[in-house]
Every structure is written in C-alpha cells, then in structure tokens.
C-alpha atoms as a PDB file:
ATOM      1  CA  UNK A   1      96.006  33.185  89.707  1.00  0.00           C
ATOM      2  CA  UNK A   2      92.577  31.769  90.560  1.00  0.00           C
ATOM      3  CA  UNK A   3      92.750  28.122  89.433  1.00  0.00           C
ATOM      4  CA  UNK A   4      88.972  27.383  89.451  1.00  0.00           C
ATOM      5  CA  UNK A   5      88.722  30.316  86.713  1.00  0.00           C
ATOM      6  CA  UNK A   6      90.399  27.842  84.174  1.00  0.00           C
ATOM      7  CA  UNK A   7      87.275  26.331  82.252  1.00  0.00           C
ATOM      8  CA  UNK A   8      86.686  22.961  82.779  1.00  0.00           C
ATOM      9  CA  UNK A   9      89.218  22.288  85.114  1.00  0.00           C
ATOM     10  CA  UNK A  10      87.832  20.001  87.894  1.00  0.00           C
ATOM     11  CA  UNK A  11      88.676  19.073  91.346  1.00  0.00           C
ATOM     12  CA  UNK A  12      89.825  22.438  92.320  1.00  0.00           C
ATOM     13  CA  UNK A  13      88.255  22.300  95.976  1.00  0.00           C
ATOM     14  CA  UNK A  14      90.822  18.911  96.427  1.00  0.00           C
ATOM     15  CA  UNK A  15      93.815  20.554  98.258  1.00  0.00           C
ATOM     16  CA  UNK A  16      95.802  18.895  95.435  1.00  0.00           C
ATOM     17  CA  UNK A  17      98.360  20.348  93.549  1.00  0.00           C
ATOM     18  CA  UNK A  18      97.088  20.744  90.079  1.00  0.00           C
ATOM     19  CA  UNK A  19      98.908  18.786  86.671  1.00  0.00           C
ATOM     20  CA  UNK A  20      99.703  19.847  83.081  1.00  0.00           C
ATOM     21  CA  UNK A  21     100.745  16.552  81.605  1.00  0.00           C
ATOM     22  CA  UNK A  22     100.171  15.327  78.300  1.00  0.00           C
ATOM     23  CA  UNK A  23     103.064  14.550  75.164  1.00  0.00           C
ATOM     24  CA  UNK A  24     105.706  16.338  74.629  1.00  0.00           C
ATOM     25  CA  UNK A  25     104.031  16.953  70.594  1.00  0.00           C
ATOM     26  CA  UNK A  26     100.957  16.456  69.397  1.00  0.00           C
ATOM     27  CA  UNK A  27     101.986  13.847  66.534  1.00  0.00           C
ATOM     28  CA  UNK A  28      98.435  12.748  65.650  1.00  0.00           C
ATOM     29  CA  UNK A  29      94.765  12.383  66.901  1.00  0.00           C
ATOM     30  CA  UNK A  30      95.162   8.965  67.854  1.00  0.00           C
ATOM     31  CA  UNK A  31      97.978   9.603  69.870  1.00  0.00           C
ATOM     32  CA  UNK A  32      96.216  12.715  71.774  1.00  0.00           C
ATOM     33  CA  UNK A  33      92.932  10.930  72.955  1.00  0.00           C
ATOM     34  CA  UNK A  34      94.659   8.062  73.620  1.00  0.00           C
ATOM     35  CA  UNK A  35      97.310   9.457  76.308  1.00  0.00           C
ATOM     36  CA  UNK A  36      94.283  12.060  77.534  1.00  0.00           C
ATOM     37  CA  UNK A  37      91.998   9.396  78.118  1.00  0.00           C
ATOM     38  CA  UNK A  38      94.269   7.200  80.426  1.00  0.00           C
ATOM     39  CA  UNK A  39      95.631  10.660  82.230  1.00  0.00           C
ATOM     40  CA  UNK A  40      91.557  11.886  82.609  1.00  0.00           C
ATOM     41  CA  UNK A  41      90.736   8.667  84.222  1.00  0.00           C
ATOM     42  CA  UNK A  42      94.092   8.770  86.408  1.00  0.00           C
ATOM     43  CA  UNK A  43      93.363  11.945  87.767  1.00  0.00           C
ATOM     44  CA  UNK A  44      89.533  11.771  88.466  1.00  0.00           C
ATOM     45  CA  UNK A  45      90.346   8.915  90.125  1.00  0.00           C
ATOM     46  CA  UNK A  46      93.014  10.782  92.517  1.00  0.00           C
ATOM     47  CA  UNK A  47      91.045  13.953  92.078  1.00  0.00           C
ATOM     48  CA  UNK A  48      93.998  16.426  90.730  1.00  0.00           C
ATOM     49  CA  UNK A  49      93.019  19.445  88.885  1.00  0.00           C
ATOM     50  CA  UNK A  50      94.201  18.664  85.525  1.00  0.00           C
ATOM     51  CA  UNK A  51      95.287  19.817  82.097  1.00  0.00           C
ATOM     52  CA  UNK A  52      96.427  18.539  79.283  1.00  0.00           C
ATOM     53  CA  UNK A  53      99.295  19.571  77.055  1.00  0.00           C
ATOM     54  CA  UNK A  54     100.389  19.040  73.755  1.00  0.00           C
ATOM     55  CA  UNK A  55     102.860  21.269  71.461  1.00  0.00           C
ATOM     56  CA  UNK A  56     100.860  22.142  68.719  1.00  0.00           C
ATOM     57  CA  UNK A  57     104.513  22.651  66.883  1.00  0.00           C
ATOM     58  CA  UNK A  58     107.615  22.715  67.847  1.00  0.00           C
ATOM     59  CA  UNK A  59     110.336  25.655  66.973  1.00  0.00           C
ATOM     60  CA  UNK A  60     113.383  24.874  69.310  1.00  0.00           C
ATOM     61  CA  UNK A  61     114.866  21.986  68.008  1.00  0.00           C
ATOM     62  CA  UNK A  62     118.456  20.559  68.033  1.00  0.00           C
ATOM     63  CA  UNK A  63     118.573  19.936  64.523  1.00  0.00           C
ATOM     64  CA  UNK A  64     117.121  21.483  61.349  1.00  0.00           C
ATOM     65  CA  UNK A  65     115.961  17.567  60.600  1.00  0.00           C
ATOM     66  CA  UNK A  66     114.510  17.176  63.684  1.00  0.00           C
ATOM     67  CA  UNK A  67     110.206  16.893  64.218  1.00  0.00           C
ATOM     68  CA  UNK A  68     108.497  19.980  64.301  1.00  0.00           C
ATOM     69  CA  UNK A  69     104.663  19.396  63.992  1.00  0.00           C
ATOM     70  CA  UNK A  70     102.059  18.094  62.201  1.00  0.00           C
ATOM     71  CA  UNK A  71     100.611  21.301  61.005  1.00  0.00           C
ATOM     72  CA  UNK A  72      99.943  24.136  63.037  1.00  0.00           C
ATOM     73  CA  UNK A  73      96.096  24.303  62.473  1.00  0.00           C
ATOM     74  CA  UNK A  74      95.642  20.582  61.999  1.00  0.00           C
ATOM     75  CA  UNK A  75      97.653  20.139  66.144  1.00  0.00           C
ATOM     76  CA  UNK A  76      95.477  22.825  67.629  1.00  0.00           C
ATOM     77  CA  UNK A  77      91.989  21.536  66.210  1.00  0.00           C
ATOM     78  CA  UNK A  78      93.205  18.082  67.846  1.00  0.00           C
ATOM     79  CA  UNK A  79      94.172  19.802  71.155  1.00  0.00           C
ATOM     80  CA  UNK A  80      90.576  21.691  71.028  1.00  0.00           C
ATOM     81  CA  UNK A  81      88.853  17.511  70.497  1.00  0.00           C
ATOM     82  CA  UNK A  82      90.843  16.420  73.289  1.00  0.00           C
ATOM     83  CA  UNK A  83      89.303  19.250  75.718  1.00  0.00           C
ATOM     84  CA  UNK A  84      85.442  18.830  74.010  1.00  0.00           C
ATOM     85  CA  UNK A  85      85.799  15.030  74.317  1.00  0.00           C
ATOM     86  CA  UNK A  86      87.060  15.032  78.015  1.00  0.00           C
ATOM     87  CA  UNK A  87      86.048  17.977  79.176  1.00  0.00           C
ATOM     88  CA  UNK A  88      89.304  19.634  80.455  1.00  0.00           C
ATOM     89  CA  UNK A  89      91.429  22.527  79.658  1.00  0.00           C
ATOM     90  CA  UNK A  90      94.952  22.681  77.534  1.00  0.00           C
ATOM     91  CA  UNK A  91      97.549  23.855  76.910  1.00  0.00           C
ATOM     92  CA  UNK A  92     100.228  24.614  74.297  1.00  0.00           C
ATOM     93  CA  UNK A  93     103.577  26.346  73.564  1.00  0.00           C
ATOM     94  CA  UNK A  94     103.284  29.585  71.225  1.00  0.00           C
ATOM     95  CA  UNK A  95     106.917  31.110  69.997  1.00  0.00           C
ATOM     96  CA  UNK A  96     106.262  33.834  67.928  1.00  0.00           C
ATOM     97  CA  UNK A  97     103.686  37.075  68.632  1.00  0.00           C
ATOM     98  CA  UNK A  98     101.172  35.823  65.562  1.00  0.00           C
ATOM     99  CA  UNK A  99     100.971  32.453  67.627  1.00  0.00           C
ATOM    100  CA  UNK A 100      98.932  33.878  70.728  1.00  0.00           C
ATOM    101  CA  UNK A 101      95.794  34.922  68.746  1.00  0.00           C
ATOM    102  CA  UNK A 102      95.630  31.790  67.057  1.00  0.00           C
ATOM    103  CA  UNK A 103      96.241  29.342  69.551  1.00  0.00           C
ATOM    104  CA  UNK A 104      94.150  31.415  72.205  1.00  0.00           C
ATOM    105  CA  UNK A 105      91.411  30.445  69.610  1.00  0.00           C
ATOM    106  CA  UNK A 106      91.935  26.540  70.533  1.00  0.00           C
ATOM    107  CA  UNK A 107      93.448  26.350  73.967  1.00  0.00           C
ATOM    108  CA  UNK A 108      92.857  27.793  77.586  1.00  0.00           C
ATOM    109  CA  UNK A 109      96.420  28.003  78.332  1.00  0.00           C
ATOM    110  CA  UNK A 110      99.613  29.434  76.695  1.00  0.00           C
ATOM    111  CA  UNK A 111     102.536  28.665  77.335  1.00  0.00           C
ATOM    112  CA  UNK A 112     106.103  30.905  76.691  1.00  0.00           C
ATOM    113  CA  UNK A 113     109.079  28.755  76.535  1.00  0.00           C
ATOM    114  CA  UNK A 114     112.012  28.883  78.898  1.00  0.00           C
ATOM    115  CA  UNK A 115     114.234  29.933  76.052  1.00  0.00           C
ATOM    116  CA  UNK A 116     111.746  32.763  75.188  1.00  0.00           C
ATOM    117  CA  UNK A 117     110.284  33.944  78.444  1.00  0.00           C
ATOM    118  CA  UNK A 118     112.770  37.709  78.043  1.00  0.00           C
ATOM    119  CA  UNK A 119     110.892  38.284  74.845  1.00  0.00           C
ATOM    120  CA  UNK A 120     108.792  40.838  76.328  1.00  0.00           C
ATOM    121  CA  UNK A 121     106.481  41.789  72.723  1.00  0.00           C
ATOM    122  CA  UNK A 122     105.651  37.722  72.955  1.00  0.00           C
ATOM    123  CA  UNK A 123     104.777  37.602  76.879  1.00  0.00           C
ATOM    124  CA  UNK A 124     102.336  40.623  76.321  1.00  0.00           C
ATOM    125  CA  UNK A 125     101.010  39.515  73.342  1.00  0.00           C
ATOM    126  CA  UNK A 126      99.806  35.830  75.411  1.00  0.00           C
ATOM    127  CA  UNK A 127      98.480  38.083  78.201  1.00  0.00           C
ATOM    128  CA  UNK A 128      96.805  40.418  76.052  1.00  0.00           C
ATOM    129  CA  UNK A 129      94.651  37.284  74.550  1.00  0.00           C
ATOM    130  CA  UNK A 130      93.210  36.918  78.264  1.00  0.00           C
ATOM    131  CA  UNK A 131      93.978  33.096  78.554  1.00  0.00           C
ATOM    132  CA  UNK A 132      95.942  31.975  81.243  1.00  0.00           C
ATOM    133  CA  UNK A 133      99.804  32.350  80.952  1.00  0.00           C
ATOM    134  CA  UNK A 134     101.974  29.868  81.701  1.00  0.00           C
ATOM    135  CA  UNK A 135     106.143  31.208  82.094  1.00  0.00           C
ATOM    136  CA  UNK A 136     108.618  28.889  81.515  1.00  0.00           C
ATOM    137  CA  UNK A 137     111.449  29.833  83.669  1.00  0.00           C
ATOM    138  CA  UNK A 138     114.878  30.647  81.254  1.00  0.00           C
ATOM    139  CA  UNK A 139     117.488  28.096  82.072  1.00  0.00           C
ATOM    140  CA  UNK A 140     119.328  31.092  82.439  1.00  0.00           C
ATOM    141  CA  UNK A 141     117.746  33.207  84.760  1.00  0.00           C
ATOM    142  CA  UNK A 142     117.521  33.259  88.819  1.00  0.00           C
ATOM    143  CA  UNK A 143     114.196  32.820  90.116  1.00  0.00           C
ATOM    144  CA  UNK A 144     114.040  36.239  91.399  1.00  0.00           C
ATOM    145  CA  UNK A 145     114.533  37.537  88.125  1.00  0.00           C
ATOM    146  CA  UNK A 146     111.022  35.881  87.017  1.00  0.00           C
ATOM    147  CA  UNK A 147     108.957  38.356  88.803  1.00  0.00           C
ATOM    148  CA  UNK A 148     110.010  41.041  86.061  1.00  0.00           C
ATOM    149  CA  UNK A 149     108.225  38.351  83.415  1.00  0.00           C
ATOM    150  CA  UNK A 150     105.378  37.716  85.998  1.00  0.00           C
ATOM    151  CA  UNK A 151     104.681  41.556  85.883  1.00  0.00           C
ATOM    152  CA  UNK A 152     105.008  42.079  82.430  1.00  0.00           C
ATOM    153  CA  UNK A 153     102.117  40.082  82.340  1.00  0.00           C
ATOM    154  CA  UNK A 154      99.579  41.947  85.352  1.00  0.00           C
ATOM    155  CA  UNK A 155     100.763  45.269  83.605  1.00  0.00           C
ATOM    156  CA  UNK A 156      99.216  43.855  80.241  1.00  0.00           C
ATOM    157  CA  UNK A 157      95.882  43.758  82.569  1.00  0.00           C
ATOM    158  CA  UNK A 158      96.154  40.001  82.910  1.00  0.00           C
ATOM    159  CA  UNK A 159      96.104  38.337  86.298  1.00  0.00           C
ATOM    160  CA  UNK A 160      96.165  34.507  85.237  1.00  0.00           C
ATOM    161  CA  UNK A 161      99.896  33.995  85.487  1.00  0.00           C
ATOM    162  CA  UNK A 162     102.114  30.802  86.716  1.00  0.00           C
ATOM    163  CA  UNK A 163     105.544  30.121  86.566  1.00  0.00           C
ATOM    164  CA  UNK A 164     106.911  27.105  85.666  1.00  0.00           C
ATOM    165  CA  UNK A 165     110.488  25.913  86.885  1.00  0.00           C
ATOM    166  CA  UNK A 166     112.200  23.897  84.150  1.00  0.00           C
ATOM    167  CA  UNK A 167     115.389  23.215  85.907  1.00  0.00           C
ATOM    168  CA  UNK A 168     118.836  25.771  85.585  1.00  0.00           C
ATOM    169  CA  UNK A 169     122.261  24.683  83.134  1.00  0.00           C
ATOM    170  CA  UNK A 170     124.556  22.975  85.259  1.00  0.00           C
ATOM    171  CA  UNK A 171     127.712  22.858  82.735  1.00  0.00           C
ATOM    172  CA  UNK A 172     127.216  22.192  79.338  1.00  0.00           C
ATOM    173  CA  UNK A 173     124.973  18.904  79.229  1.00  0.00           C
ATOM    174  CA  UNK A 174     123.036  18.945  82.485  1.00  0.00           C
ATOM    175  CA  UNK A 175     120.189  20.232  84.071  1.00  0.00           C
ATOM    176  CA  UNK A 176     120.041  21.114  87.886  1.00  0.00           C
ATOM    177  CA  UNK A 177     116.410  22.147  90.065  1.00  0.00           C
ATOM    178  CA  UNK A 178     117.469  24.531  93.092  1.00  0.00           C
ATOM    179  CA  UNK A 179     114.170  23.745  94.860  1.00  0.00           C
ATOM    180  CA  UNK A 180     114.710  27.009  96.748  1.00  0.00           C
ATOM    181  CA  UNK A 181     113.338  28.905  93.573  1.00  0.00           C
ATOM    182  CA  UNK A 182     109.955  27.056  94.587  1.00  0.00           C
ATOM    183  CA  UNK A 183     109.197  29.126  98.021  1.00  0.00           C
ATOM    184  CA  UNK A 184     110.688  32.331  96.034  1.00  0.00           C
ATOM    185  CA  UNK A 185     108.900  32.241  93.298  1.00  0.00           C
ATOM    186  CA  UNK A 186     105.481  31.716  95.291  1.00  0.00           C
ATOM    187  CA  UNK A 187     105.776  35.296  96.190  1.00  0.00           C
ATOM    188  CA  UNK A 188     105.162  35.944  92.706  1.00  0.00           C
ATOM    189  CA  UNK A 189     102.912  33.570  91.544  1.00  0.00           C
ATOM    190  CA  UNK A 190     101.753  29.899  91.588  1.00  0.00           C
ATOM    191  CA  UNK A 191     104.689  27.658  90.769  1.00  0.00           C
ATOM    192  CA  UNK A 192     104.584  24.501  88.971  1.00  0.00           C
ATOM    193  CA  UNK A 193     107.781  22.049  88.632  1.00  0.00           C
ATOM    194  CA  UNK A 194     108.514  20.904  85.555  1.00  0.00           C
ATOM    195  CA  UNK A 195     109.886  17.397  86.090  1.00  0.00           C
ATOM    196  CA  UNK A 196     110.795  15.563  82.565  1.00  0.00           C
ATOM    197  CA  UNK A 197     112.344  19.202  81.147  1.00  0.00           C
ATOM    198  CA  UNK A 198     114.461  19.378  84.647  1.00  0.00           C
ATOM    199  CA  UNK A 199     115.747  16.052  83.560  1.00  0.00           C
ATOM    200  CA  UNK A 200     116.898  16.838  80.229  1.00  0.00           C
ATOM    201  CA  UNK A 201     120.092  16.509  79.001  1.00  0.00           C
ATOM    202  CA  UNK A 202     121.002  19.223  76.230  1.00  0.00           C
ATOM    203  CA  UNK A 203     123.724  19.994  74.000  1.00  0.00           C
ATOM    204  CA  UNK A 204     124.673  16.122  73.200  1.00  0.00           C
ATOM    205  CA  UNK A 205     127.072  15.790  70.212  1.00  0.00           C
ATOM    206  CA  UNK A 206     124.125  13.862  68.727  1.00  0.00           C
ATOM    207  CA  UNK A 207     122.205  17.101  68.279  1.00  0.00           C
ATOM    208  CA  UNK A 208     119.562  14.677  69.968  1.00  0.00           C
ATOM    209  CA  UNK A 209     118.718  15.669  73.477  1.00  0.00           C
ATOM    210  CA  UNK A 210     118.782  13.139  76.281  1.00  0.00           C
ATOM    211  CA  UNK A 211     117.246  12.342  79.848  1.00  0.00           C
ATOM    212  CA  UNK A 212     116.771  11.152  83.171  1.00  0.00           C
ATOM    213  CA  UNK A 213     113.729   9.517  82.722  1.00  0.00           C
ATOM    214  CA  UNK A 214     115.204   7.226  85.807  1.00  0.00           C
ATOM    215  CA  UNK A 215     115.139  10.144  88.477  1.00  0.00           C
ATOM    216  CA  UNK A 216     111.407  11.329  86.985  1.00  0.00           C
ATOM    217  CA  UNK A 217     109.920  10.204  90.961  1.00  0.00           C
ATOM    218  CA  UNK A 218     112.673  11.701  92.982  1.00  0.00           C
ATOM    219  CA  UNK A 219     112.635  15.088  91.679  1.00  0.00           C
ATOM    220  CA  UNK A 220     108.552  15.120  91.762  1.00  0.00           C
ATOM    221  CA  UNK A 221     108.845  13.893  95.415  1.00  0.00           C
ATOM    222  CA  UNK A 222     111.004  16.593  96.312  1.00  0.00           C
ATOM    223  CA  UNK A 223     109.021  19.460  94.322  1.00  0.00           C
ATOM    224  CA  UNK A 224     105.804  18.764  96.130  1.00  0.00           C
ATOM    225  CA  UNK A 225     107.832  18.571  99.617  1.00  0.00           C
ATOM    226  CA  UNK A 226     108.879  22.236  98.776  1.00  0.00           C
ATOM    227  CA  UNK A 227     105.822  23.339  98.274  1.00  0.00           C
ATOM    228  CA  UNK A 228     104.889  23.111  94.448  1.00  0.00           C
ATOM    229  CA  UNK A 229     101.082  24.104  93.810  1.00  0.00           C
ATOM    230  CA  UNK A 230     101.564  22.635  90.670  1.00  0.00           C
ATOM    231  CA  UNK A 231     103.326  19.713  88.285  1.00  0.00           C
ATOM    232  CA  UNK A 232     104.236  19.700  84.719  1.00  0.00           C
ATOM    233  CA  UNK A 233     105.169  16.299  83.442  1.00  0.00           C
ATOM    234  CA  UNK A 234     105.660  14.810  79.454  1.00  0.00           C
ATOM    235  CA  UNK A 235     104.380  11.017  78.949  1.00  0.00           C
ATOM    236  CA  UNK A 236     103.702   8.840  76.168  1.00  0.00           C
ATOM    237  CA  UNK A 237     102.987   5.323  75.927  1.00  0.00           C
ATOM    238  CA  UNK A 238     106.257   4.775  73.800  1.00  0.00           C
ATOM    239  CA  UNK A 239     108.832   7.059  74.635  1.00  0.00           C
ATOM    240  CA  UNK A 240     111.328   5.709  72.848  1.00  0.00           C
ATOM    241  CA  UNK A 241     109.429   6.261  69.636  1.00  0.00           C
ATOM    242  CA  UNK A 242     108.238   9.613  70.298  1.00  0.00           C
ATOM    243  CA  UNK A 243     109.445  11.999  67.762  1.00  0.00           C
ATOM    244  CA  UNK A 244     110.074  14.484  70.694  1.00  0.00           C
ATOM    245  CA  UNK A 245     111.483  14.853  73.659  1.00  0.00           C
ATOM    246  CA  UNK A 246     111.140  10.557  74.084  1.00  0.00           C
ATOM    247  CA  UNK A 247     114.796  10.415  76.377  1.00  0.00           C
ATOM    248  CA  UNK A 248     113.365  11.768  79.227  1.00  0.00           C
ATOM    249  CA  UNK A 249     109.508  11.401  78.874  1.00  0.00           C
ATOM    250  CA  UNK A 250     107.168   9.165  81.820  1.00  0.00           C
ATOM    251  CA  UNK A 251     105.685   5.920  80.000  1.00  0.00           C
ATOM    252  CA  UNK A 252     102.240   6.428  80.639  1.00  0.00           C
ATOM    253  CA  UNK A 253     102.256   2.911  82.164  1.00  0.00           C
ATOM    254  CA  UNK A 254     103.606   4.496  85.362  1.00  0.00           C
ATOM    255  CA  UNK A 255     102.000   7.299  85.340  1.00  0.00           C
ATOM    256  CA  UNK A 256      99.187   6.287  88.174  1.00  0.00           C
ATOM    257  CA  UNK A 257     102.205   4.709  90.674  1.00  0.00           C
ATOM    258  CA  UNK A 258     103.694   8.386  90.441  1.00  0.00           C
ATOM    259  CA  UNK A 259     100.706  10.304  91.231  1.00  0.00           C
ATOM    260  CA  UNK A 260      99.273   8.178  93.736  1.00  0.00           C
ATOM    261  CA  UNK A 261     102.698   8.852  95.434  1.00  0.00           C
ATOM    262  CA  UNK A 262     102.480  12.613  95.039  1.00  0.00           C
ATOM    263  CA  UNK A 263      98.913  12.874  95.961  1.00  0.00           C
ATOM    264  CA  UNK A 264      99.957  10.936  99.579  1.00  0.00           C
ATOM    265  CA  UNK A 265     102.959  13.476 100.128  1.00  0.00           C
ATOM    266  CA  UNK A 266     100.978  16.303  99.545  1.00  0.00           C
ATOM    267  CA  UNK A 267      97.898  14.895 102.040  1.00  0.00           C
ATOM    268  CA  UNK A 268     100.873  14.587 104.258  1.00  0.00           C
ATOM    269  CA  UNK A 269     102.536  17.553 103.932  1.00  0.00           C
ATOM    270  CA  UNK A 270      98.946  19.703 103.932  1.00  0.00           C
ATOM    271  CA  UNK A 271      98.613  17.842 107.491  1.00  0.00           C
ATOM    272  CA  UNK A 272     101.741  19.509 109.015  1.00  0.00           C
END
C-alpha cells in the first residue's frame, strides 16, 4: 500500500507512523468537527499522516437496545464535511456488501470489521470500489491466517490494503495483543495497532462492553517499538457519555501527551 496515494493525507514524507483516530460513532455534526479539529491541529503540529474515523452506523452491538447510528446517509454526509472542512481522508466501517458502494461514495477508506473480515463476498465487494481497504484482524484468527484476507483483496485488482490488529480473546472477557503478529503481518501488508479495541473487555454480563482505557499508553508504546507503520485509536472528549464504545475510549484531553510520546519512540527507534 502506497500511503501518499490516500487523498489528502499529509505529512507522508515524515518517517512517522500514520493515525486513524477519530470516535468510536459518529453521533452528530457537532461532535465530528469538534474531535477532528483538535486531532487535525494535534497532528500537523507533530506531523503524522492522519485520518479520521467515524462509524457511520454501527451493526455489532451487545444488545438489541444498544446505539446504532444516526442514520446511515445523514453519518456519512457528516464524515464527507469533516474531510472538505479539514482537508483529510476517512474512514468508516461497512458490514454488509450494499454498504461498500455507498460509503465508497463519502469516504476514502473502508473498513471490514474483525468479526467480519472471513466474509469473503464483503472483502471483495470494498476492494472492488477501489478505495483503500482497511482489515480488521478476527479476534479469532492467527496473524498468518490474514494474508488469505490480504489476498482476497490484490486478486479483486486492488493493491491499497492494511491490516489492522485489534487484539486476540484471551478467555471469555479479555483481550490480549501478541505483538509478534506485528513483524508477521508486515510481510503481508502495512500493519496498524489498534489500541482502544485491544483494550476492550467483551462479553460482560451487562451486555455493555468494558475497557482498559488505563493501559491505552503502554500498549501504543509497545506497538510502535515492534514496528507498527500505523495506529488506530477511538477518543472523545466525554467518554463516559459516548453512546459507544466510551469504557475504553482516549479523552481527547490526552490525546497530544500520547502522541508526542509515540512520535519520540518512533524518531528513536528509526535512529537504530
């Protein structure tokens, strides 16, 4: 994947590893411009290739009363302001085949969830669009096993491809990153760390999914030391109001100590 070939992502000749960061949903405009202003300024300021995300809907919930969107068309026309008015990319989740024409239409990037990323007729149908394809790697699945996804991707005539490491189960309420996945998956394609998702803690009796929002630093630390080109990260400036995803989201507040911390290690580690 050539990373400059994203439109409108800047900062590509940095030596930094690139971001998708953004909420977890989009829940209104407001919300949108207001965490992609703050993480636009962040990251011009430390010069990392960015992208913003935002769930234009969201299908894999833990309950059947749980947030799922504010309207499909009405999330993805505020994903498309957010790139017009700041001038970078985005990305969103699609889950079903339908979804990859229409949100190609707003976005630069799709995204297949972890939970979906076997479901070869919806990988092909986000490569066939021509964006750039983002894999979530299944919580289930060894990283070796992601270069089958990878190529059902190139063999759809699309070379834009990352995976995305989301963490593996460890039990039945835990999440666990084997940061030796990074290095393996790098032979297929770039590899981004998902660090709020690796954190999550599923299955709660709740039906309300929790986090580690504490061990957010540690885990990015350790994915750039093992070589991450890229991270993926949630935030919001009130997690614990956010009607998704909020247990183990970044407040934006701390966003700029973290990646000003990041950006070091990798100057660091490029230097070696």
């Amino acid at each position: 994947m050539n990373l400059s070939l994203i439109p409108q992502i800047k900062h590509t000749d940095s030596n930094n590893f690139f971001l998708l960061c953004g909420p977890c949903a989009i829940e209104g405009e407001e919300m949108a411009m207001r965490i992609a202003e703050k993480v636009v300024s962040i990251t011009d300021k430390l010069q990392i290739p960015y992208v913003f995300k935002g769930s234009f809907k969201k299908a894999n919930r833990s309950r059947v009363d749980s947030f799922t969107g504010i309207g499909d068309e009405k999330a993805l026309k505020i994903l498309r302001k957010v790139s017009e008015t700041f001038h970078v990319p985005t990305v969103t989740d699609i889950h079903e085949i339908s979804d990859a024409a229409m949100a190609a239409e707003y976005v630069d990037v799709l995204q297949i969830p972890a939970f979906l990323v076997r479901q070869t007729d919806l990988v092909v149908a986000a490569a066939e669009t021509g964006r750039v394809v983002n894999l979530k790697k299944g919580q289930f699945m060894s990283p070796e096993s992601m270069k089958h996804a990878v190529m059902k991707v190139e063999e759809s005539g699309n070379g834009q491809v990352m995976v995305t490491d989301r963490g593996t189960m460890f039990g039945y309420q835990d999440m666990i990153v084997d940061f030796r996945g990074i290095p393996t998956m790098k032979q297929y394609a770039p590899v981004v760390l998902d660090v709020t998702h690796s954190l999550q803690q599923p299955n709660q009796s709740s039906g309300v999914t929790g986090g580690r929002p504490d061990m957010i630093e540690t885990i990015a630390r350790a994915g750039i030391v093992t070589g991450a080109d890229g991270i993926f990260m949630e935030t919001h400036f009130d997690p614990a109001n956010a009607k998704s995803d909020g247990a183990n989201m970044l407040h934006l507040d701390h966003l700029e100590k973290l990646l000003t911390n990041l950006v070091a290690i990798r100057k660091t580690i490029n230097n070696l």
